[in-house]
PDB file of N, CA and C in Angstrom:
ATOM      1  N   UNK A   1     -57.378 -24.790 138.935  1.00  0.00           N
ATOM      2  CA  UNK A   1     -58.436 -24.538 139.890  1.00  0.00           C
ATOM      3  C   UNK A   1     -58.792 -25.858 140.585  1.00  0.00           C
ATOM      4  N   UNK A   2     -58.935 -26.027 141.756  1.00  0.00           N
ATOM      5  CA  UNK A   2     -59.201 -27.056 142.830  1.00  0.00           C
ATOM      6  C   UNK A   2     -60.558 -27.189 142.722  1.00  0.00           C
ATOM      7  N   UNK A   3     -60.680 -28.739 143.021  1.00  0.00           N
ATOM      8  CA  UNK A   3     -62.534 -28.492 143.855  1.00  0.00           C
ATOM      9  C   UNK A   3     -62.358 -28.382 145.057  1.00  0.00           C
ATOM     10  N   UNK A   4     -63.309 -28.289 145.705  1.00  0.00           N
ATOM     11  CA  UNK A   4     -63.926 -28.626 147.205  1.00  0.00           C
ATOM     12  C   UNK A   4     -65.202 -29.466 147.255  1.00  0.00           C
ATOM     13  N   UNK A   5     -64.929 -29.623 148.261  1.00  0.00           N
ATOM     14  CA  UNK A   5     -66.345 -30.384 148.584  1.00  0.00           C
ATOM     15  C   UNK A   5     -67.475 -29.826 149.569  1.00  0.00           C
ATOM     16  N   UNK A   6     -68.279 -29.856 148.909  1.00  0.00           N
ATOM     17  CA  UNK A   6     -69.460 -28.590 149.456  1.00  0.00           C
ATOM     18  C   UNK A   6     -70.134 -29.067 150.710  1.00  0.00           C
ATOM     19  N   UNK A   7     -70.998 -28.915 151.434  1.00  0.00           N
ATOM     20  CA  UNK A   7     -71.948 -29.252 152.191  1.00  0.00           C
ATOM     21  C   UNK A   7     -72.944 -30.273 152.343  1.00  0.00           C
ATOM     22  N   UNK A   8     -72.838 -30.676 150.897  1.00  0.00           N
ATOM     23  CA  UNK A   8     -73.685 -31.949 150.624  1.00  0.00           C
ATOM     24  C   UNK A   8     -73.443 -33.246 150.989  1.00  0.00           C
ATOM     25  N   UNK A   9     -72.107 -33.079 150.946  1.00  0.00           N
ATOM     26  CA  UNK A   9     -71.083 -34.246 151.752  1.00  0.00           C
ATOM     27  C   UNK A   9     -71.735 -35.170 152.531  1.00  0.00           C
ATOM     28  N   UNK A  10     -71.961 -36.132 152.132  1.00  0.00           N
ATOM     29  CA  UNK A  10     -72.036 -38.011 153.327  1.00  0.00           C
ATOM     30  C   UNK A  10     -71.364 -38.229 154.005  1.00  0.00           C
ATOM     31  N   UNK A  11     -70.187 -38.206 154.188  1.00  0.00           N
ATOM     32  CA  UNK A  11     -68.941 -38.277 154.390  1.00  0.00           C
ATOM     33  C   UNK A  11     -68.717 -40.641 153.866  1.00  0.00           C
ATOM     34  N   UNK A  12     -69.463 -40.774 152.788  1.00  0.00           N
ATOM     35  CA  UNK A  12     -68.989 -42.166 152.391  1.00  0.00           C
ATOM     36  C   UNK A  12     -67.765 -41.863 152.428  1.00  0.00           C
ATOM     37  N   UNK A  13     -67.140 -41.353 152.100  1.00  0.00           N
ATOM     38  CA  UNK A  13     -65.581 -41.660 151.481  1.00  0.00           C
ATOM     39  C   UNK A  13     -65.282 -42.495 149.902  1.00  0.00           C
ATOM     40  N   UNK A  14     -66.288 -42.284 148.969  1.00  0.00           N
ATOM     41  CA  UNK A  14     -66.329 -42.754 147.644  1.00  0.00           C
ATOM     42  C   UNK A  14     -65.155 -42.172 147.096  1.00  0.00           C
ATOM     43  N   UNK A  15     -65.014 -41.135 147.297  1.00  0.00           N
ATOM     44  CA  UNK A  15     -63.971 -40.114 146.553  1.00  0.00           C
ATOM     45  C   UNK A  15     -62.511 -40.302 146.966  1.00  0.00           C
ATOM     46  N   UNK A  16     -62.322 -41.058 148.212  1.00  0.00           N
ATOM     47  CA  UNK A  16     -61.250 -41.163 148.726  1.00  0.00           C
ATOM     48  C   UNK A  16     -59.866 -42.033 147.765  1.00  0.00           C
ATOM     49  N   UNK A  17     -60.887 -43.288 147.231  1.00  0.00           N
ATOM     50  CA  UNK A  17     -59.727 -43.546 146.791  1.00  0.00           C
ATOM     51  C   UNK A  17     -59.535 -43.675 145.062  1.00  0.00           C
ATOM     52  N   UNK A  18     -60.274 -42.749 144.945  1.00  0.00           N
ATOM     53  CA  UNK A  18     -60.664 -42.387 143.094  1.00  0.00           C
ATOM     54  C   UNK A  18     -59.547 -41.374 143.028  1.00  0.00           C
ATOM     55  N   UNK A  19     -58.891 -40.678 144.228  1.00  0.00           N
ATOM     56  CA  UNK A  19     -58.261 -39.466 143.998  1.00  0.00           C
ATOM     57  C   UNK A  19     -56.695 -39.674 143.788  1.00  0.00           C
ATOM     58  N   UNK A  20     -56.186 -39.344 142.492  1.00  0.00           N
ATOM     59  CA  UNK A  20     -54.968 -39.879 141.898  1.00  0.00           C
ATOM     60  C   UNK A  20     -53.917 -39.439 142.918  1.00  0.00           C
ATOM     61  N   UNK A  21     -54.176 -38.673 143.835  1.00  0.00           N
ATOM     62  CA  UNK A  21     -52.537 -37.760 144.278  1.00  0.00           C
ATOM     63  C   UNK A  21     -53.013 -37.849 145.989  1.00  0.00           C
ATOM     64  N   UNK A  22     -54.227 -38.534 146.398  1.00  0.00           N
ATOM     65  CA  UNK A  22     -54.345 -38.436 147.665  1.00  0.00           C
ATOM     66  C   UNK A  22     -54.616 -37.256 148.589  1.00  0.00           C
ATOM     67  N   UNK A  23     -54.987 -36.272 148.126  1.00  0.00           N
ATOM     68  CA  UNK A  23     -55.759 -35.156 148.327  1.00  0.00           C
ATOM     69  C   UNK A  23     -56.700 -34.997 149.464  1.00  0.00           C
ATOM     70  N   UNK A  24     -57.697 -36.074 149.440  1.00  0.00           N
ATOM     71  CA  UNK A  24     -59.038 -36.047 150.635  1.00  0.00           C
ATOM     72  C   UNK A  24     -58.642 -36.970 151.019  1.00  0.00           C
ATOM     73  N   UNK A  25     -59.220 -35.912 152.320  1.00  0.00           N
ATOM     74  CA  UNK A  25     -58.729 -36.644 153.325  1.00  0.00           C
ATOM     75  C   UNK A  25     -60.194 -36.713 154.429  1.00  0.00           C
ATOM     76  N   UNK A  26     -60.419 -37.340 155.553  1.00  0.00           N
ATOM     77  CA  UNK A  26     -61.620 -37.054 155.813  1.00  0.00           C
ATOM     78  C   UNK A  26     -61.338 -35.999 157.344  1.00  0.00           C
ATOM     79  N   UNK A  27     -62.552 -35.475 157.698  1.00  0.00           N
ATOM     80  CA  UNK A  27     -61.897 -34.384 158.934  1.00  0.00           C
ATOM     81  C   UNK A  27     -63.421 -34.119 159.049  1.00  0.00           C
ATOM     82  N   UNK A  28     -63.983 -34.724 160.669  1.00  0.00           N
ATOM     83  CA  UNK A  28     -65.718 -34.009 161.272  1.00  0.00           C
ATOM     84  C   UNK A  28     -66.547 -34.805 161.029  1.00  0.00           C
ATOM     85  N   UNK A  29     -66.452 -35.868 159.919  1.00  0.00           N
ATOM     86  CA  UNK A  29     -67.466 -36.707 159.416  1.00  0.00           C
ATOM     87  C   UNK A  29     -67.714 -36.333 158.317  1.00  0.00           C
ATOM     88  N   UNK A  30     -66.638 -35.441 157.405  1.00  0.00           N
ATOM     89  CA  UNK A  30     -66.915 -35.573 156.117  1.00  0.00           C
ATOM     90  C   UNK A  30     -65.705 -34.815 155.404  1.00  0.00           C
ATOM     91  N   UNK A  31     -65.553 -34.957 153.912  1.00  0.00           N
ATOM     92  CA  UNK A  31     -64.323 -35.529 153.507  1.00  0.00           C
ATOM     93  C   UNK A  31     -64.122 -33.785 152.933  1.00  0.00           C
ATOM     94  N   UNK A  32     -62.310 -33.717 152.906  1.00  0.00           N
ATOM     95  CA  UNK A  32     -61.721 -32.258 152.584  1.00  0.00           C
ATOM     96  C   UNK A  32     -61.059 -32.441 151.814  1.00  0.00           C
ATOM     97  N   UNK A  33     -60.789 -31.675 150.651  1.00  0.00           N
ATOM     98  CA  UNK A  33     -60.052 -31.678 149.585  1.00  0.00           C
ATOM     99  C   UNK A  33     -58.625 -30.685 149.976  1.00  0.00           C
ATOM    100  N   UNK A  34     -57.388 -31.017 149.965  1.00  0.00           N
ATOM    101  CA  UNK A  34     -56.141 -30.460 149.637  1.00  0.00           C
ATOM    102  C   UNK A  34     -56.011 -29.193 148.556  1.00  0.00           C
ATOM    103  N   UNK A  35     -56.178 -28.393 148.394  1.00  0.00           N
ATOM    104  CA  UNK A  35     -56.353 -27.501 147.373  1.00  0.00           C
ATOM    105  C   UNK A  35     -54.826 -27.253 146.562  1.00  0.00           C
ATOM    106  N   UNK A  36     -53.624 -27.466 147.818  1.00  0.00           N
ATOM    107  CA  UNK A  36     -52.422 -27.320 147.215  1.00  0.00           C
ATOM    108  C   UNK A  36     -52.054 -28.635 146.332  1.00  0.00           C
ATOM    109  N   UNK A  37     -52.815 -30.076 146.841  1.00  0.00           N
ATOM    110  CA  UNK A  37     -52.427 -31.089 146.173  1.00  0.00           C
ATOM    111  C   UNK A  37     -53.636 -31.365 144.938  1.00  0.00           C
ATOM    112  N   UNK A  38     -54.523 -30.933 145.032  1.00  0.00           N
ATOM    113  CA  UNK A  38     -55.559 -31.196 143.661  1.00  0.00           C
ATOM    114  C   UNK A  38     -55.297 -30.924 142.361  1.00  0.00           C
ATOM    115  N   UNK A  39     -55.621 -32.051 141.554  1.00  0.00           N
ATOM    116  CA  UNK A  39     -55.261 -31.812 140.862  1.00  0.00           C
ATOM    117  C   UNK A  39     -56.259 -31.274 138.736  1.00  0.00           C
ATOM    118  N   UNK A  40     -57.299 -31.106 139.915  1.00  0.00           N
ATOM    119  CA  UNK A  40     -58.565 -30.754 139.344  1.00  0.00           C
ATOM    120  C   UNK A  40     -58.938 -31.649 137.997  1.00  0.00           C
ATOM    121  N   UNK A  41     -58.998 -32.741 138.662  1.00  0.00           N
ATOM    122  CA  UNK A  41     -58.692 -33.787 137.203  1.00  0.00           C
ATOM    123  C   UNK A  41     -60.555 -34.492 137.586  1.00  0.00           C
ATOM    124  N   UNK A  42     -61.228 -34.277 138.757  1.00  0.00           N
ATOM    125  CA  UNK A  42     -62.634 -34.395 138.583  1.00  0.00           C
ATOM    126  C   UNK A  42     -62.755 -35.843 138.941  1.00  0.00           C
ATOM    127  N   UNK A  43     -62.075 -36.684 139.316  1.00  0.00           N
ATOM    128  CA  UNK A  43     -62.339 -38.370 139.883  1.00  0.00           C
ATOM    129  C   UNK A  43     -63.199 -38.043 140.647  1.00  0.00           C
ATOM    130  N   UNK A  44     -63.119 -37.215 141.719  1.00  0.00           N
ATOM    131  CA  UNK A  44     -63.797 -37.587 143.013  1.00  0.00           C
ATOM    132  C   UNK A  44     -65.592 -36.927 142.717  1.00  0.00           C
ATOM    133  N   UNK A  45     -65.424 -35.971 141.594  1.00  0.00           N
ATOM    134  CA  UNK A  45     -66.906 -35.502 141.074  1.00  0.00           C
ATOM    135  C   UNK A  45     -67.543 -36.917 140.346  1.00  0.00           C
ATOM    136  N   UNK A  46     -66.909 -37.638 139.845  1.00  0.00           N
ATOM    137  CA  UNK A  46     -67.565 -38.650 138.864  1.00  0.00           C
ATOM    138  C   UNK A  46     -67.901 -40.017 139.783  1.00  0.00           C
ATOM    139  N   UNK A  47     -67.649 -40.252 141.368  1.00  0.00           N
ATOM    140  CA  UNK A  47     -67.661 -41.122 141.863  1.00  0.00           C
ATOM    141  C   UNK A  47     -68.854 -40.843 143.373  1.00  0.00           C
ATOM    142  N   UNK A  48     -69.304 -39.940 143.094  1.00  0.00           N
ATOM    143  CA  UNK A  48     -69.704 -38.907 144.423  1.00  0.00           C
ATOM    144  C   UNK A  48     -71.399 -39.281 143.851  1.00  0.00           C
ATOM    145  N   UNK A  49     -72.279 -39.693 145.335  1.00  0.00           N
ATOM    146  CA  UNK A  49     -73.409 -40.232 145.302  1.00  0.00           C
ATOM    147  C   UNK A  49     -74.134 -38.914 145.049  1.00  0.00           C
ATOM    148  N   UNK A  50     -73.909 -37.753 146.031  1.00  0.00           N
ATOM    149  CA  UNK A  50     -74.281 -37.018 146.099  1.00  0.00           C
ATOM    150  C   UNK A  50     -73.944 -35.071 145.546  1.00  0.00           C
ATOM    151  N   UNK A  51     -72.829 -35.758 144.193  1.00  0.00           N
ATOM    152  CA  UNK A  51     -72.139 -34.722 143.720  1.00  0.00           C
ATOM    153  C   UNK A  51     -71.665 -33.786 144.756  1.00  0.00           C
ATOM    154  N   UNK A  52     -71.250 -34.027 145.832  1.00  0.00           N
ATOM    155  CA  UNK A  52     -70.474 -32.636 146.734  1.00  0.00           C
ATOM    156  C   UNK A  52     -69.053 -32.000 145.846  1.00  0.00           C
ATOM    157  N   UNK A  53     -68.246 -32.951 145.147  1.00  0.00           N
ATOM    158  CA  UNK A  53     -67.240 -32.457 144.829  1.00  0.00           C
ATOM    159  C   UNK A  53     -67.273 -31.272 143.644  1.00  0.00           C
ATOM    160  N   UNK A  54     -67.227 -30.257 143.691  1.00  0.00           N
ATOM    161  CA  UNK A  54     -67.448 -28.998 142.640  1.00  0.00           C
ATOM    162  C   UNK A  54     -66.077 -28.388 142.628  1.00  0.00           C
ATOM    163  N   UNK A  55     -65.856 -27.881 141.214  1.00  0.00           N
ATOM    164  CA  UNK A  55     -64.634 -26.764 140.982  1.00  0.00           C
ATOM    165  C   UNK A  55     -65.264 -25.704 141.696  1.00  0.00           C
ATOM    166  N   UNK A  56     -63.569 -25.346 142.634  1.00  0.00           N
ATOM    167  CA  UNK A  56     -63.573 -24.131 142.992  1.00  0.00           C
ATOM    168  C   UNK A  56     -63.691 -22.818 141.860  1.00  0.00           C
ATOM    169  N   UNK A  57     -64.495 -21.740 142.098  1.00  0.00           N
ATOM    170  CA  UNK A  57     -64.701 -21.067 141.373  1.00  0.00           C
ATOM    171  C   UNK A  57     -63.834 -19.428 141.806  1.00  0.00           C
TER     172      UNK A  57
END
């Protein structure tokens, strides 16, 4: 199961380079998760000011 990144989004880009496989990417002013490349391993949740990054459910 992938995360995404919700609405809460800053668009810092904290998560960008915590993410082992390069996944987010940024797109609008705030950052998108790859769902085919995630690897639901949670870096980008543990580095996130504003927790946007959540498992897809």
């Amino acid at each position: 199961m992938a995360y995404k990144i919700t609405d809460d989004c800053i668009g810092c880009g904290a998560c960008v380079d915590e993410c082992p496989v390069s996944a987010i990417t940024e797109k609008d002013g705030k950052m998108v998760i790859n769902a085919d490349e995630c690897l639901d391993c949670g870096a980008c949740a543990g580095v996130c000011p504003v927790e946007a990054p959540k498992p897809e459910e």
